[in-house]
PDB file of N, CA and C in Angstrom:
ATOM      1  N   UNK A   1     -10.898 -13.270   7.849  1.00  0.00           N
ATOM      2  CA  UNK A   1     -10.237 -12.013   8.189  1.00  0.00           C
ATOM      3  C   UNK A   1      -9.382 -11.557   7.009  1.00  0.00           C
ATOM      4  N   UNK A   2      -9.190 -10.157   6.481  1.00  0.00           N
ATOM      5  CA  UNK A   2      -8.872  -9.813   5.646  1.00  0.00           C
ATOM      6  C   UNK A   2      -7.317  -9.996   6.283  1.00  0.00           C
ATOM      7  N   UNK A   3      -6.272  -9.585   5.287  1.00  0.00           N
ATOM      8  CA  UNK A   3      -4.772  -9.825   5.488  1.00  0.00           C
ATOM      9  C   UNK A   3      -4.826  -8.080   4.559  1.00  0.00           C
ATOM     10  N   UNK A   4      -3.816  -7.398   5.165  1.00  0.00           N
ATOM     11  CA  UNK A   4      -3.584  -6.105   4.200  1.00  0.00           C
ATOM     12  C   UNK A   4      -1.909  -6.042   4.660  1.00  0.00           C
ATOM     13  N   UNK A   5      -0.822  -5.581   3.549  1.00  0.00           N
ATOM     14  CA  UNK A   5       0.704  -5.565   3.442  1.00  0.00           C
ATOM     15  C   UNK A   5       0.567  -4.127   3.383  1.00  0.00           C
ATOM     16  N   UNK A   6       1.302  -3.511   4.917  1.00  0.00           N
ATOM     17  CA  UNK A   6       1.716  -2.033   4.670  1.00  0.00           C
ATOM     18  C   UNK A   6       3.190  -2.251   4.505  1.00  0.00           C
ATOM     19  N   UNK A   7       3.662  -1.251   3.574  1.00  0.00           N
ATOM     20  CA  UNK A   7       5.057  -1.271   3.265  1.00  0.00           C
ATOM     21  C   UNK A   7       5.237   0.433   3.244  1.00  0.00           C
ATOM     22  N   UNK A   8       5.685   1.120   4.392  1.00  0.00           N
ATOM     23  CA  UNK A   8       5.907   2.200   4.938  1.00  0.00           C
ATOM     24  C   UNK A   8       7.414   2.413   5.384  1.00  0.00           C
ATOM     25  N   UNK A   9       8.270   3.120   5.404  1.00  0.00           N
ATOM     26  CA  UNK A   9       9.326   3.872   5.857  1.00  0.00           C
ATOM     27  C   UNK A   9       9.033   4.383   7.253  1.00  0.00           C
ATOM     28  N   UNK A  10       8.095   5.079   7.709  1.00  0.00           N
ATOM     29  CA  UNK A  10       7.453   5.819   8.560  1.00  0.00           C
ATOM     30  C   UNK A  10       6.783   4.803   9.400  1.00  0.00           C
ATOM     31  N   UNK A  11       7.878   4.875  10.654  1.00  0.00           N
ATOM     32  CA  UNK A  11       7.448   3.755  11.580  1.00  0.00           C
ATOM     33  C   UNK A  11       6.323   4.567  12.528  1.00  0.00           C
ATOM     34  N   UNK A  12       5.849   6.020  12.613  1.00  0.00           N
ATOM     35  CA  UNK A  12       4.915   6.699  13.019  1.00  0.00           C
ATOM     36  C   UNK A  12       3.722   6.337  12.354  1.00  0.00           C
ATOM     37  N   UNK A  13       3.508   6.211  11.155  1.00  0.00           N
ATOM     38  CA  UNK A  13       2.800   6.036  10.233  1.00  0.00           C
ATOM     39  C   UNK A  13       2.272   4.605  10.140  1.00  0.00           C
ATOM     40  N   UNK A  14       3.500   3.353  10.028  1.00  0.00           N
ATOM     41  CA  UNK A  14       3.397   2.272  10.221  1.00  0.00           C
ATOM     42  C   UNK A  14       2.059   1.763  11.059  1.00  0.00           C
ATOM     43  N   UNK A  15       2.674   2.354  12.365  1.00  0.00           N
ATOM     44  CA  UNK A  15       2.213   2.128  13.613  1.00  0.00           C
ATOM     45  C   UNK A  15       0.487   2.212  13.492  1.00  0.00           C
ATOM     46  N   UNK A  16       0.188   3.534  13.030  1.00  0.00           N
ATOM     47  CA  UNK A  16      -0.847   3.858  12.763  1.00  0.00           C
ATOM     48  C   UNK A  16      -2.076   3.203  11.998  1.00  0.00           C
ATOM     49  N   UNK A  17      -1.597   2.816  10.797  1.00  0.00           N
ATOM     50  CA  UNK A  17      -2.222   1.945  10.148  1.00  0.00           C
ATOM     51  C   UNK A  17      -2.614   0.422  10.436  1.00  0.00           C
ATOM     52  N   UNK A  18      -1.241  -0.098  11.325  1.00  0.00           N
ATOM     53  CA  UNK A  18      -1.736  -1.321  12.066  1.00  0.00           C
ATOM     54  C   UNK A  18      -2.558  -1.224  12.866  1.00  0.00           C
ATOM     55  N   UNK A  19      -2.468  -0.087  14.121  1.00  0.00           N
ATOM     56  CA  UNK A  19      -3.346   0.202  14.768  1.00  0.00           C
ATOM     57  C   UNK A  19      -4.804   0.161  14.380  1.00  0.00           C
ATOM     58  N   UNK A  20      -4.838   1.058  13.333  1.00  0.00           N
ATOM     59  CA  UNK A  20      -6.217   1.657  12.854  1.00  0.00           C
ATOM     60  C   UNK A  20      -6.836  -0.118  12.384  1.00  0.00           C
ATOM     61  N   UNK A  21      -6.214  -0.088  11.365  1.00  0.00           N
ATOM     62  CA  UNK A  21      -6.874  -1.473  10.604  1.00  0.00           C
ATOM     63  C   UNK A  21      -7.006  -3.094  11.589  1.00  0.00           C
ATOM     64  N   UNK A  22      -5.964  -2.538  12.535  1.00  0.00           N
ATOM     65  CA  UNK A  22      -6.529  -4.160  13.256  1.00  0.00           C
ATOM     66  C   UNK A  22      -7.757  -3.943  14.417  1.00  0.00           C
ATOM     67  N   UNK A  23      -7.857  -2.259  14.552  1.00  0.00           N
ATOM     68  CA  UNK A  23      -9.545  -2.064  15.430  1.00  0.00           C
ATOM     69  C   UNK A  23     -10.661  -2.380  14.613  1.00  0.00           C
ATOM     70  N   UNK A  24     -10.330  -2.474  12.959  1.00  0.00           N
ATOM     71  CA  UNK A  24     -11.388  -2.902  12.231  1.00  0.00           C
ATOM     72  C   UNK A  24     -11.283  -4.647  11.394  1.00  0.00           C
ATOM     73  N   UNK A  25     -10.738  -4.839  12.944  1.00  0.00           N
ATOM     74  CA  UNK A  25     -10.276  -6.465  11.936  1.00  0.00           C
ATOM     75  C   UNK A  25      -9.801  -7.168  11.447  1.00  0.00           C
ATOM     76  N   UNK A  26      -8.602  -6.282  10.647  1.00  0.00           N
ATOM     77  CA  UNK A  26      -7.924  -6.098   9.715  1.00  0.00           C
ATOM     78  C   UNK A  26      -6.268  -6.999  10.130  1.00  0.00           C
ATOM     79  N   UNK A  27      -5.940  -7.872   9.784  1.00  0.00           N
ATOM     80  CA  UNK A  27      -4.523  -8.533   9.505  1.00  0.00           C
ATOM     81  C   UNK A  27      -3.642  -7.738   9.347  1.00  0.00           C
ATOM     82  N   UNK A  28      -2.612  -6.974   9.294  1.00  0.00           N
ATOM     83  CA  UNK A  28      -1.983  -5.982   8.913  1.00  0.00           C
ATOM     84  C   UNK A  28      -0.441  -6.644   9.262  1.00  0.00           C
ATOM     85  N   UNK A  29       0.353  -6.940   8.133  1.00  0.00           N
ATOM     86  CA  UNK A  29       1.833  -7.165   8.338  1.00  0.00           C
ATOM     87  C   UNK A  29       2.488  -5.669   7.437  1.00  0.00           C
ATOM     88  N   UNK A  30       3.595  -5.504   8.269  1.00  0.00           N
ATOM     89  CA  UNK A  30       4.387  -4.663   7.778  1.00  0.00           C
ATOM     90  C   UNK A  30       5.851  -4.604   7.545  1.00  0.00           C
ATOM     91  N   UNK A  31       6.137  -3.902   6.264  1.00  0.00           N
ATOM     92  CA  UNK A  31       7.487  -4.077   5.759  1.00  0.00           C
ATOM     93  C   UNK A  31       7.745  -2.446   5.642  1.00  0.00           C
ATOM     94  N   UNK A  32       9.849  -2.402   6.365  1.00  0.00           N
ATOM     95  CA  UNK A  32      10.035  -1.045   6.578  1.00  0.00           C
ATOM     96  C   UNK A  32      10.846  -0.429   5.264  1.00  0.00           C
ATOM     97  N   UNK A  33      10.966  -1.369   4.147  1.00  0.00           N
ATOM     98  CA  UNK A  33      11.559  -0.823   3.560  1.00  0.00           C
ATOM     99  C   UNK A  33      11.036  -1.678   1.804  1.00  0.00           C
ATOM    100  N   UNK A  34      11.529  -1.117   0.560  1.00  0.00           N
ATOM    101  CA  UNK A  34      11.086  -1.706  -0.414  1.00  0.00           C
ATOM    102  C   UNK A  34      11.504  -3.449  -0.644  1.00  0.00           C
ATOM    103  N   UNK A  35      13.142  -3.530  -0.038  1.00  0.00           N
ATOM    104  CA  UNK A  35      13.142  -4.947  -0.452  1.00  0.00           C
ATOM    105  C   UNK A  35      12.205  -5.996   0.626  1.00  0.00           C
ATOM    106  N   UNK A  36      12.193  -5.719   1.851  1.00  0.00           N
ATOM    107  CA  UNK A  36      11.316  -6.166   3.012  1.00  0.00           C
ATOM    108  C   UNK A  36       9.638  -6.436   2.206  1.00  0.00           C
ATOM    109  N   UNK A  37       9.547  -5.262   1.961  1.00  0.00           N
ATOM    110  CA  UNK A  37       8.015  -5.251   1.386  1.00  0.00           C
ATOM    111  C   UNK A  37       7.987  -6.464  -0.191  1.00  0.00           C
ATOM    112  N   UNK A  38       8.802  -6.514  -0.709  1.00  0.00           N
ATOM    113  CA  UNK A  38       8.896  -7.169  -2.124  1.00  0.00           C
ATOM    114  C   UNK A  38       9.520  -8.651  -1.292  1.00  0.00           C
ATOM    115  N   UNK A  39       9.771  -9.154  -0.745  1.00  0.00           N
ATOM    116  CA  UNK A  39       9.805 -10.160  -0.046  1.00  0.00           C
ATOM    117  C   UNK A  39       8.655 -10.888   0.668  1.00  0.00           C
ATOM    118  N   UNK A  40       7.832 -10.069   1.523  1.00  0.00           N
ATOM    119  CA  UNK A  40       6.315 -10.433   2.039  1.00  0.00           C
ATOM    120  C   UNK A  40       5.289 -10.443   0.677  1.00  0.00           C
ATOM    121  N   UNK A  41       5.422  -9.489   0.210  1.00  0.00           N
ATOM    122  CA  UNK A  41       4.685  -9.524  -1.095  1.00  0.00           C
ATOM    123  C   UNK A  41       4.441 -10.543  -1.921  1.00  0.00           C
ATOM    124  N   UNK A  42       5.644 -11.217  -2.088  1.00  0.00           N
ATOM    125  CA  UNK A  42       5.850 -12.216  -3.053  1.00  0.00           C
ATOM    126  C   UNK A  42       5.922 -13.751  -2.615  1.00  0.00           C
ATOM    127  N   UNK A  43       5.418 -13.864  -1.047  1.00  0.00           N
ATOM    128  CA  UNK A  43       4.929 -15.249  -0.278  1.00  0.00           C
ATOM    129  C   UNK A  43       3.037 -15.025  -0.896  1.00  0.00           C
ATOM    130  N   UNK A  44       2.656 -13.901  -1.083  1.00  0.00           N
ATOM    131  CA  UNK A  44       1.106 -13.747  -1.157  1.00  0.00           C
ATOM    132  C   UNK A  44       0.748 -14.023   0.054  1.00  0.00           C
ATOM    133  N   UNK A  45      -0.645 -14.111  -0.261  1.00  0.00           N
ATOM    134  CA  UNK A  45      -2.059 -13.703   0.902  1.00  0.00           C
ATOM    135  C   UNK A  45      -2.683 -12.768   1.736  1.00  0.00           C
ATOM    136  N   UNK A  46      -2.023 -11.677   0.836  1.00  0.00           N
ATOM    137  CA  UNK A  46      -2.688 -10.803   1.012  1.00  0.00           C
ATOM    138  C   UNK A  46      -3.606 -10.055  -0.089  1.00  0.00           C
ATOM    139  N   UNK A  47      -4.847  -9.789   0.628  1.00  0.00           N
ATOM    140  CA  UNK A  47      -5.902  -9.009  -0.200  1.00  0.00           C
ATOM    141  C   UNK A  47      -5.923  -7.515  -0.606  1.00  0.00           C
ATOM    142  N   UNK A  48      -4.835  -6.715   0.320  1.00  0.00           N
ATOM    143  CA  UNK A  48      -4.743  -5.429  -0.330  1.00  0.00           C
ATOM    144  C   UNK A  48      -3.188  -5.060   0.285  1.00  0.00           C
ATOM    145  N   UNK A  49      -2.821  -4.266  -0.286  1.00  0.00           N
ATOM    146  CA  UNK A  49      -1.031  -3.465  -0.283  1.00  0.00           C
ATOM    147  C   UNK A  49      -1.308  -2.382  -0.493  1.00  0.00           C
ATOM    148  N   UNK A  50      -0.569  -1.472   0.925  1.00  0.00           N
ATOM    149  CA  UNK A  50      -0.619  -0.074   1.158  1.00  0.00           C
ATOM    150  C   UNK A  50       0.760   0.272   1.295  1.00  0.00           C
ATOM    151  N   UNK A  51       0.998   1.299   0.227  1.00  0.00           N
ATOM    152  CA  UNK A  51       2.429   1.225   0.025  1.00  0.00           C
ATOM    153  C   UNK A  51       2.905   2.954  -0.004  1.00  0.00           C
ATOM    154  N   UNK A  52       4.634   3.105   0.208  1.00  0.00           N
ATOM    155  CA  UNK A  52       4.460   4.466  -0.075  1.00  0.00           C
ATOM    156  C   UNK A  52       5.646   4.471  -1.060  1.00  0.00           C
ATOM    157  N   UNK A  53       5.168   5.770  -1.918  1.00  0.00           N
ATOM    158  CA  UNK A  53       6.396   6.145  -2.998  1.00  0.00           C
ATOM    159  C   UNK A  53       7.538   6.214  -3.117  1.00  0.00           C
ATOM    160  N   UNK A  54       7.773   6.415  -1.495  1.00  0.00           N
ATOM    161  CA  UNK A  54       9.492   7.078  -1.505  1.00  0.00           C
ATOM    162  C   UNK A  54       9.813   5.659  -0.475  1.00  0.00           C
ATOM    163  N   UNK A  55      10.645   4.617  -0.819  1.00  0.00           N
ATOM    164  CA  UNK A  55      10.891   3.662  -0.213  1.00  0.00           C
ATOM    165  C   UNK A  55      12.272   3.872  -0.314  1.00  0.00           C
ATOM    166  N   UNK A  56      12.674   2.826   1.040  1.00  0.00           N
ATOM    167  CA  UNK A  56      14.484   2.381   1.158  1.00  0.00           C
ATOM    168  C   UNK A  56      14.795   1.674  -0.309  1.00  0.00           C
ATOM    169  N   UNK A  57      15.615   1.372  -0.950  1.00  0.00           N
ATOM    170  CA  UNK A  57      16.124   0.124  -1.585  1.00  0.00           C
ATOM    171  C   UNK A  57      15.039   0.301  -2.640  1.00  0.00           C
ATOM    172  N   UNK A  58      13.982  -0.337  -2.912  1.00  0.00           N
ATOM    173  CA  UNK A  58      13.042  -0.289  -4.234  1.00  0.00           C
ATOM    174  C   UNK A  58      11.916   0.657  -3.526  1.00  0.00           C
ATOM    175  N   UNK A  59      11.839   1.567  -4.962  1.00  0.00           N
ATOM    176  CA  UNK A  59      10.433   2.629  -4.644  1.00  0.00           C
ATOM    177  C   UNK A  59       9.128   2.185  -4.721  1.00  0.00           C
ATOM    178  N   UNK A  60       8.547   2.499  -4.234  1.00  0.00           N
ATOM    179  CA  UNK A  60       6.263   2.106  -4.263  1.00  0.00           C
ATOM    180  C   UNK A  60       6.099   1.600  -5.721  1.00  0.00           C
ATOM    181  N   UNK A  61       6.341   3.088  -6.825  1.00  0.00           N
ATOM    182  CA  UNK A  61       6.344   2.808  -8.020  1.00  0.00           C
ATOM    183  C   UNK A  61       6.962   1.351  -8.611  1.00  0.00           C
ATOM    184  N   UNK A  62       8.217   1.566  -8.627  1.00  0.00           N
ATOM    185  CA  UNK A  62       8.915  -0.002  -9.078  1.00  0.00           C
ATOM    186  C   UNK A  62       8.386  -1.290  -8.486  1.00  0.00           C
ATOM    187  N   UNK A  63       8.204  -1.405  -7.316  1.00  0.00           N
ATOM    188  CA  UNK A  63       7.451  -2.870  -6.718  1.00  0.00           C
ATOM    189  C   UNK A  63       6.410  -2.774  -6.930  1.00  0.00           C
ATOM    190  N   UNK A  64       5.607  -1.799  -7.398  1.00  0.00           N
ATOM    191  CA  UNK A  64       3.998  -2.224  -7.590  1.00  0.00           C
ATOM    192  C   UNK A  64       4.302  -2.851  -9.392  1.00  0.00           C
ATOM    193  N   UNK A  65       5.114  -2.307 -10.372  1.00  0.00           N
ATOM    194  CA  UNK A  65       5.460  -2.719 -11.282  1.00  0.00           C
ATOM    195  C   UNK A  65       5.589  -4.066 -11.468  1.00  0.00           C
ATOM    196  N   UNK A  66       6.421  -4.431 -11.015  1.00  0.00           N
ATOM    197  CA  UNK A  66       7.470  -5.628 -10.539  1.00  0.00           C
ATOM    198  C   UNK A  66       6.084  -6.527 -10.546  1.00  0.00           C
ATOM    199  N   UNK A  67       5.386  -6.458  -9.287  1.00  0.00           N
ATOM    200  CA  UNK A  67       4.296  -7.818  -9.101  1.00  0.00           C
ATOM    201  C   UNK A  67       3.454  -7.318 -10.018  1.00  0.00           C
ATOM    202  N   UNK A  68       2.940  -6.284 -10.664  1.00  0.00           N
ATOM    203  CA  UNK A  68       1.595  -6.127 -11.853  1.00  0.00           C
ATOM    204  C   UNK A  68       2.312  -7.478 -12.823  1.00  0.00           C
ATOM    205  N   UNK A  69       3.503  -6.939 -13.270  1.00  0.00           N
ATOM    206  CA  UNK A  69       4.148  -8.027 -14.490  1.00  0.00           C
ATOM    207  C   UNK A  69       4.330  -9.339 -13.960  1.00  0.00           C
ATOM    208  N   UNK A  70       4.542  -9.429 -12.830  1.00  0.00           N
ATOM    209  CA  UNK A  70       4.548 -10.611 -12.249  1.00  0.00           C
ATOM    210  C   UNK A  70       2.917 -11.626 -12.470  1.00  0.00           C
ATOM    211  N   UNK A  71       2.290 -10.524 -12.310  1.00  0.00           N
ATOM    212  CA  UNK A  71       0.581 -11.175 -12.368  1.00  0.00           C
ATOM    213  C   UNK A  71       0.114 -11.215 -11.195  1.00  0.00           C
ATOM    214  N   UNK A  72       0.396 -10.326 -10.358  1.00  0.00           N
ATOM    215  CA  UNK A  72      -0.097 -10.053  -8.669  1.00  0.00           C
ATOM    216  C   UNK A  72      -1.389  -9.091  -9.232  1.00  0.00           C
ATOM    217  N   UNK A  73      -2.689  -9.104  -8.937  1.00  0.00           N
ATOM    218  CA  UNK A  73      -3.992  -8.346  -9.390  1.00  0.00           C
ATOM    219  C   UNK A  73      -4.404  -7.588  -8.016  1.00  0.00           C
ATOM    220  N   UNK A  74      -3.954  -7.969  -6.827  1.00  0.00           N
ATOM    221  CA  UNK A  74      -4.267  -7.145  -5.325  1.00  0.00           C
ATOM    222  C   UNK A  74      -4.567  -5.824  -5.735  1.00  0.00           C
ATOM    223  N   UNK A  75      -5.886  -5.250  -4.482  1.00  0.00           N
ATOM    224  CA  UNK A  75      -5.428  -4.106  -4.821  1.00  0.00           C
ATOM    225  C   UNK A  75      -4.107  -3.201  -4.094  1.00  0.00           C
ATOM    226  N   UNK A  76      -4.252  -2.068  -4.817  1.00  0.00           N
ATOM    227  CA  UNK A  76      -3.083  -1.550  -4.414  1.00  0.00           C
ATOM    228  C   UNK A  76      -2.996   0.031  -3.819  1.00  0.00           C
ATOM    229  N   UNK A  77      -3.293   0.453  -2.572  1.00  0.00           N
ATOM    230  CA  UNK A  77      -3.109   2.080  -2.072  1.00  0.00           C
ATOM    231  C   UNK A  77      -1.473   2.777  -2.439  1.00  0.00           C
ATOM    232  N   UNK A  78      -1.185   3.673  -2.824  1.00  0.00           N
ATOM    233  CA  UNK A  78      -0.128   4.393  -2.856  1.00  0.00           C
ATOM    234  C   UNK A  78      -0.369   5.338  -1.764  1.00  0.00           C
ATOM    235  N   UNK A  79       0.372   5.307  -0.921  1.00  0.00           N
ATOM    236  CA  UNK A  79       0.804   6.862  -0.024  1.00  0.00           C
ATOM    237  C   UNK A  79       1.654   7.805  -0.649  1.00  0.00           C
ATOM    238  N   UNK A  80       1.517   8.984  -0.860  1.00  0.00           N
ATOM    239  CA  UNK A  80       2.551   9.689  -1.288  1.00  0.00           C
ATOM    240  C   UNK A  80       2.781  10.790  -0.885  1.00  0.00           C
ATOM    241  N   UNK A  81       3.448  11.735  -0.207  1.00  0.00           N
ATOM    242  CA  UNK A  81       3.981  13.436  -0.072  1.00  0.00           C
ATOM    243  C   UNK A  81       3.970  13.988  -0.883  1.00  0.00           C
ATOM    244  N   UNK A  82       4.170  13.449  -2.286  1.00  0.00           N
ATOM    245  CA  UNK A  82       4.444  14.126  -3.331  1.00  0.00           C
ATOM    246  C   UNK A  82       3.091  14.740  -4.032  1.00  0.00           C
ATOM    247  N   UNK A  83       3.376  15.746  -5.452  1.00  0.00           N
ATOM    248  CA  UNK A  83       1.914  16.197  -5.993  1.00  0.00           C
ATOM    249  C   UNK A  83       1.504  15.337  -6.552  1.00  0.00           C
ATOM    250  N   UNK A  84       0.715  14.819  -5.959  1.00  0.00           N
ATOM    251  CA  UNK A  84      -0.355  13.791  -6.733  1.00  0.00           C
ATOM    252  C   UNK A  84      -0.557  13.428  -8.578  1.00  0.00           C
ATOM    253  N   UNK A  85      -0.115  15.022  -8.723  1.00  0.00           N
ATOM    254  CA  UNK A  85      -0.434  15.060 -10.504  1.00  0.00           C
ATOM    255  C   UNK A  85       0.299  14.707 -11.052  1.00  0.00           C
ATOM    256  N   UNK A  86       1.577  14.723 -10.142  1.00  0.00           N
ATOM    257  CA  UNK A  86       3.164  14.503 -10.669  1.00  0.00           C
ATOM    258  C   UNK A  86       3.174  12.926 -11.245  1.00  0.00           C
ATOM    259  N   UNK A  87       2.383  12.072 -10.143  1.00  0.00           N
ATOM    260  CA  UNK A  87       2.854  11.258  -9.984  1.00  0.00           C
ATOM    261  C   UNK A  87       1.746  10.174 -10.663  1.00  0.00           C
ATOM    262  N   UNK A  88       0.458  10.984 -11.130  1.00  0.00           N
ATOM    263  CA  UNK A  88      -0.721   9.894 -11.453  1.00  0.00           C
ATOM    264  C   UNK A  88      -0.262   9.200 -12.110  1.00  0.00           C
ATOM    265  N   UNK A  89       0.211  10.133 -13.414  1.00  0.00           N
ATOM    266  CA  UNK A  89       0.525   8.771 -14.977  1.00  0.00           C
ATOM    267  C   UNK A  89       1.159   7.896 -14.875  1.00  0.00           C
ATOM    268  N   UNK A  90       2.452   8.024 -13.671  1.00  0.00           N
ATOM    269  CA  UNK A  90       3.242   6.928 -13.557  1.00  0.00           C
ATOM    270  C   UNK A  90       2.827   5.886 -12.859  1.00  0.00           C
ATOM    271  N   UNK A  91       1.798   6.418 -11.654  1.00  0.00           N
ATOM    272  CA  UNK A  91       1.169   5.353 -11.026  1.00  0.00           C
ATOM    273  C   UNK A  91      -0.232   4.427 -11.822  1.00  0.00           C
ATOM    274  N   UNK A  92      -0.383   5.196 -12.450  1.00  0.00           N
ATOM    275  CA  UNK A  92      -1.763   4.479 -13.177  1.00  0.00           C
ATOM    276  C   UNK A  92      -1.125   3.056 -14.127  1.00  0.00           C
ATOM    277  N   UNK A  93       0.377   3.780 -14.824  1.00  0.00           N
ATOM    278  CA  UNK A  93       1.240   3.279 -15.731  1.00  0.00           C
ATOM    279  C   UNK A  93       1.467   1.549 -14.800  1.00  0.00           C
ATOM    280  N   UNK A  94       1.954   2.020 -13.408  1.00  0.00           N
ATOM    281  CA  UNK A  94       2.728   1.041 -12.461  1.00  0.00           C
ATOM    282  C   UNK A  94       1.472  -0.265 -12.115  1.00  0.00           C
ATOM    283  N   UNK A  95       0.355   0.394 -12.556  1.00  0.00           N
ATOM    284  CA  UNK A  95      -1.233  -0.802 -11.800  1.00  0.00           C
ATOM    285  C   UNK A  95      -1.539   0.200 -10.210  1.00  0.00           C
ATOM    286  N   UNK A  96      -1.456   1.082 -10.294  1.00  0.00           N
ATOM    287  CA  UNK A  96      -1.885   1.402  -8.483  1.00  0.00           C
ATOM    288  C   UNK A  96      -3.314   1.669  -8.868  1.00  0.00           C
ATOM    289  N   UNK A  97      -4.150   0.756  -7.708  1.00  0.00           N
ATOM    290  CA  UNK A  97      -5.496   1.069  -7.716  1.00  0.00           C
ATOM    291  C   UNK A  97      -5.939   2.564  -7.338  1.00  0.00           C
ATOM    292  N   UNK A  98      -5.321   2.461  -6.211  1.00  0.00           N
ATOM    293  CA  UNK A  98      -5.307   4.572  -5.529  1.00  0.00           C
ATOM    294  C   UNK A  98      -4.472   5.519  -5.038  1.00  0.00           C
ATOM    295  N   UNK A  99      -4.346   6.498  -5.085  1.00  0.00           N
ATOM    296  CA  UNK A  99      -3.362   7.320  -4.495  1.00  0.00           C
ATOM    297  C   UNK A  99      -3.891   7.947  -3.542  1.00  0.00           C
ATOM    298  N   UNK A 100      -3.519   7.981  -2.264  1.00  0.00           N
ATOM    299  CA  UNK A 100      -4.020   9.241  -1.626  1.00  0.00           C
ATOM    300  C   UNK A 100      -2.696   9.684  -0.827  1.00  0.00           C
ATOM    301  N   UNK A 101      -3.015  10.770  -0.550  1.00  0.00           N
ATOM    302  CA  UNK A 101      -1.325  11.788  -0.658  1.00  0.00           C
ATOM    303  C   UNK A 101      -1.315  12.007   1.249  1.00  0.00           C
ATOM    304  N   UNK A 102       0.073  12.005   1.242  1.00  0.00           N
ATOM    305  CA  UNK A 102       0.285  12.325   2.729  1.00  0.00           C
ATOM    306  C   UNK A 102       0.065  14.149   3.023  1.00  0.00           C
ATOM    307  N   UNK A 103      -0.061  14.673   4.069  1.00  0.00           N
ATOM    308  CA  UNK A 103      -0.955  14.056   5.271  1.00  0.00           C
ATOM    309  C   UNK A 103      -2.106  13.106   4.864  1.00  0.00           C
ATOM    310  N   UNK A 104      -2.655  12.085   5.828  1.00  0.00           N
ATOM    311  CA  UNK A 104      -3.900  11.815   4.964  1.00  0.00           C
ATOM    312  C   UNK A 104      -4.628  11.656   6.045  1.00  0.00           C
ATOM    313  N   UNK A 105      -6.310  11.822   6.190  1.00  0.00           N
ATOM    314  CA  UNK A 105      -7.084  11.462   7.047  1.00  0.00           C
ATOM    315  C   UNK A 105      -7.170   9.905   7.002  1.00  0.00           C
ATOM    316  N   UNK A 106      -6.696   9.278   8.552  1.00  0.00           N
ATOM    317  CA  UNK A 106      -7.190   7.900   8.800  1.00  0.00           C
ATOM    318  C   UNK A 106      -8.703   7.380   8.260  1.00  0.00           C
ATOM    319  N   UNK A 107      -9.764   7.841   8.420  1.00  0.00           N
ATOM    320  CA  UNK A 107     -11.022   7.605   8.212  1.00  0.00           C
ATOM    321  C   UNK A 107     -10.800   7.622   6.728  1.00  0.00           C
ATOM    322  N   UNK A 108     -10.636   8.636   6.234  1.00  0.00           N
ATOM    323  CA  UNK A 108     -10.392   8.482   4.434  1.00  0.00           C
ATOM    324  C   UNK A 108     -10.216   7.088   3.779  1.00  0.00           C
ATOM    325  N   UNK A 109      -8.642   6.910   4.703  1.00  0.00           N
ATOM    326  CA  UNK A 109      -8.048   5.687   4.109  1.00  0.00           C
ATOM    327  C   UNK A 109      -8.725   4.352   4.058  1.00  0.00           C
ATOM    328  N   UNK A 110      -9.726   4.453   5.477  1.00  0.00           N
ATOM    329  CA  UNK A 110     -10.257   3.511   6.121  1.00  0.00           C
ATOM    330  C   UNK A 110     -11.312   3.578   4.838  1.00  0.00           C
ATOM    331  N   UNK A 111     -11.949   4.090   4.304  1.00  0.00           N
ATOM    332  CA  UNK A 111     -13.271   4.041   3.905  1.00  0.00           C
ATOM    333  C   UNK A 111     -12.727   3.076   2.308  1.00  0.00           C
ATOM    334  N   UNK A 112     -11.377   3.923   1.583  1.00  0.00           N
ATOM    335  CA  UNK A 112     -10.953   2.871   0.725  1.00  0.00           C
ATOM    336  C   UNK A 112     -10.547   1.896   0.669  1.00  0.00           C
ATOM    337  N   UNK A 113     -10.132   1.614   1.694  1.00  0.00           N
ATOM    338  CA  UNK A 113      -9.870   0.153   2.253  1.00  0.00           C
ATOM    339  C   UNK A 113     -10.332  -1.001   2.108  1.00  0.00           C
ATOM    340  N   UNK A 114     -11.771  -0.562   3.028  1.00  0.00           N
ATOM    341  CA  UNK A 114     -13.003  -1.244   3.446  1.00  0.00           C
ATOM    342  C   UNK A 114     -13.784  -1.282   1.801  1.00  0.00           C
ATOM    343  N   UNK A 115     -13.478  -0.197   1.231  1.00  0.00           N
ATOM    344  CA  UNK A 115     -14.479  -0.507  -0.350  1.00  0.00           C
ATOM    345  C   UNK A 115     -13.446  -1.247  -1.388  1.00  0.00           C
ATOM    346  N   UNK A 116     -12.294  -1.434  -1.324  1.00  0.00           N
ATOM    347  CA  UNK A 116     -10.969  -2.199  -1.949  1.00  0.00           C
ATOM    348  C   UNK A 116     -11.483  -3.627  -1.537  1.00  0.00           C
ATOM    349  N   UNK A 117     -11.314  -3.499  -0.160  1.00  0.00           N
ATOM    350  CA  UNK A 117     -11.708  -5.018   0.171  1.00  0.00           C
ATOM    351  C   UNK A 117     -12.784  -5.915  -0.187  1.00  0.00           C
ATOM    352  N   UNK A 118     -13.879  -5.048   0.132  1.00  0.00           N
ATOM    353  CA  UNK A 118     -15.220  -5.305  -0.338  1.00  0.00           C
ATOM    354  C   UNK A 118     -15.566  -5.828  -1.647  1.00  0.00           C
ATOM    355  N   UNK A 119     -14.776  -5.087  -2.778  1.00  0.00           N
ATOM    356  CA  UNK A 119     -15.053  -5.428  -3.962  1.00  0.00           C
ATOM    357  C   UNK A 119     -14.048  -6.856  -4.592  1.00  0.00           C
ATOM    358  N   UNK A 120     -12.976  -6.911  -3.824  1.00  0.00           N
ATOM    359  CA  UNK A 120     -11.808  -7.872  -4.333  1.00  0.00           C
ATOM    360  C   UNK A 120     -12.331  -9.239  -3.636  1.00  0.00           C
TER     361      UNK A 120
END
C-alpha cells in the first residue's frame, strides 16, 4: 500500500484528499501546519508529499527545500492559490515535482498521483 504525506492548512481540503486517496488505497497521513508536516516528513515512509504553499510556521516552498538538501528524493505535489508563473522558478528551484493550483479538480490530482506513484 502506498503511504502519501498531505500537509494542508485547509482542513476542508485535508479531508478531501484523505477521503479521495484512501477510496483508491492510498495511506494518507496528514499534517495541519508546516512544522507538523516537517516532523512526519522527516520519520520517512512515505512515497509521495502533497503539500501547500501558504503554510502555518514553515511554507510548502521552504520544507520542500529543507528535505531536497536533506536528500529526501519523494515525489513532491505543490497545491497552490497563487499564479502558478509566480511561483514555478521558485518551485522548480525548491525540487517540487508538480504544481497544480487551487481550485483543483480531484480526478486531476488523482491521475498525478497515481502516475507519481507508479513511476517512484
Amino acid at each position: 500500500m502506498s503511504r502519501v504525506l498531505v500537509i494542508e492548512d485547509d482542513p476542508g481540503i485535508a479531508r478531501l484528499l484523505k477521503r479521495g486517496l484512501a477510496l483508491e488505497g492510498i495511506e494518507v497521513d496528514i499534517a495541519e501546519d508546516g512544522f507538523a508536516g516537517r516532523e512526519l516528513w522527516e520519520r520517512g515512509g512515505f512515497d509521495l508529499v502533497i503539500l501547500d504553499v501558504m503554510l502555518p510556521g514553515v511554507d510548502g516552498l521552504s520544507l520542500c527545500a529543507e528535505r531536497r538538501t536533506a536528500g529526501d528524493e519523494v515525489p513532491i505535489i505543490l497545491l497552490t492559490a497563487r499564479d502558478e508563473e509566480e511561483i514555478a522558478h521558485r518551485a522548480r528551484e525548491a525540487g517540487i515535482t508538480a504544481c497544480i493550483g487551487k481550485p483543483f479538480s480531484f480526478p486531476e490530482l488523482l491521475e498525478r498521483v497515481t502516475a507519481l506513484l507508479k513511476a517512484g
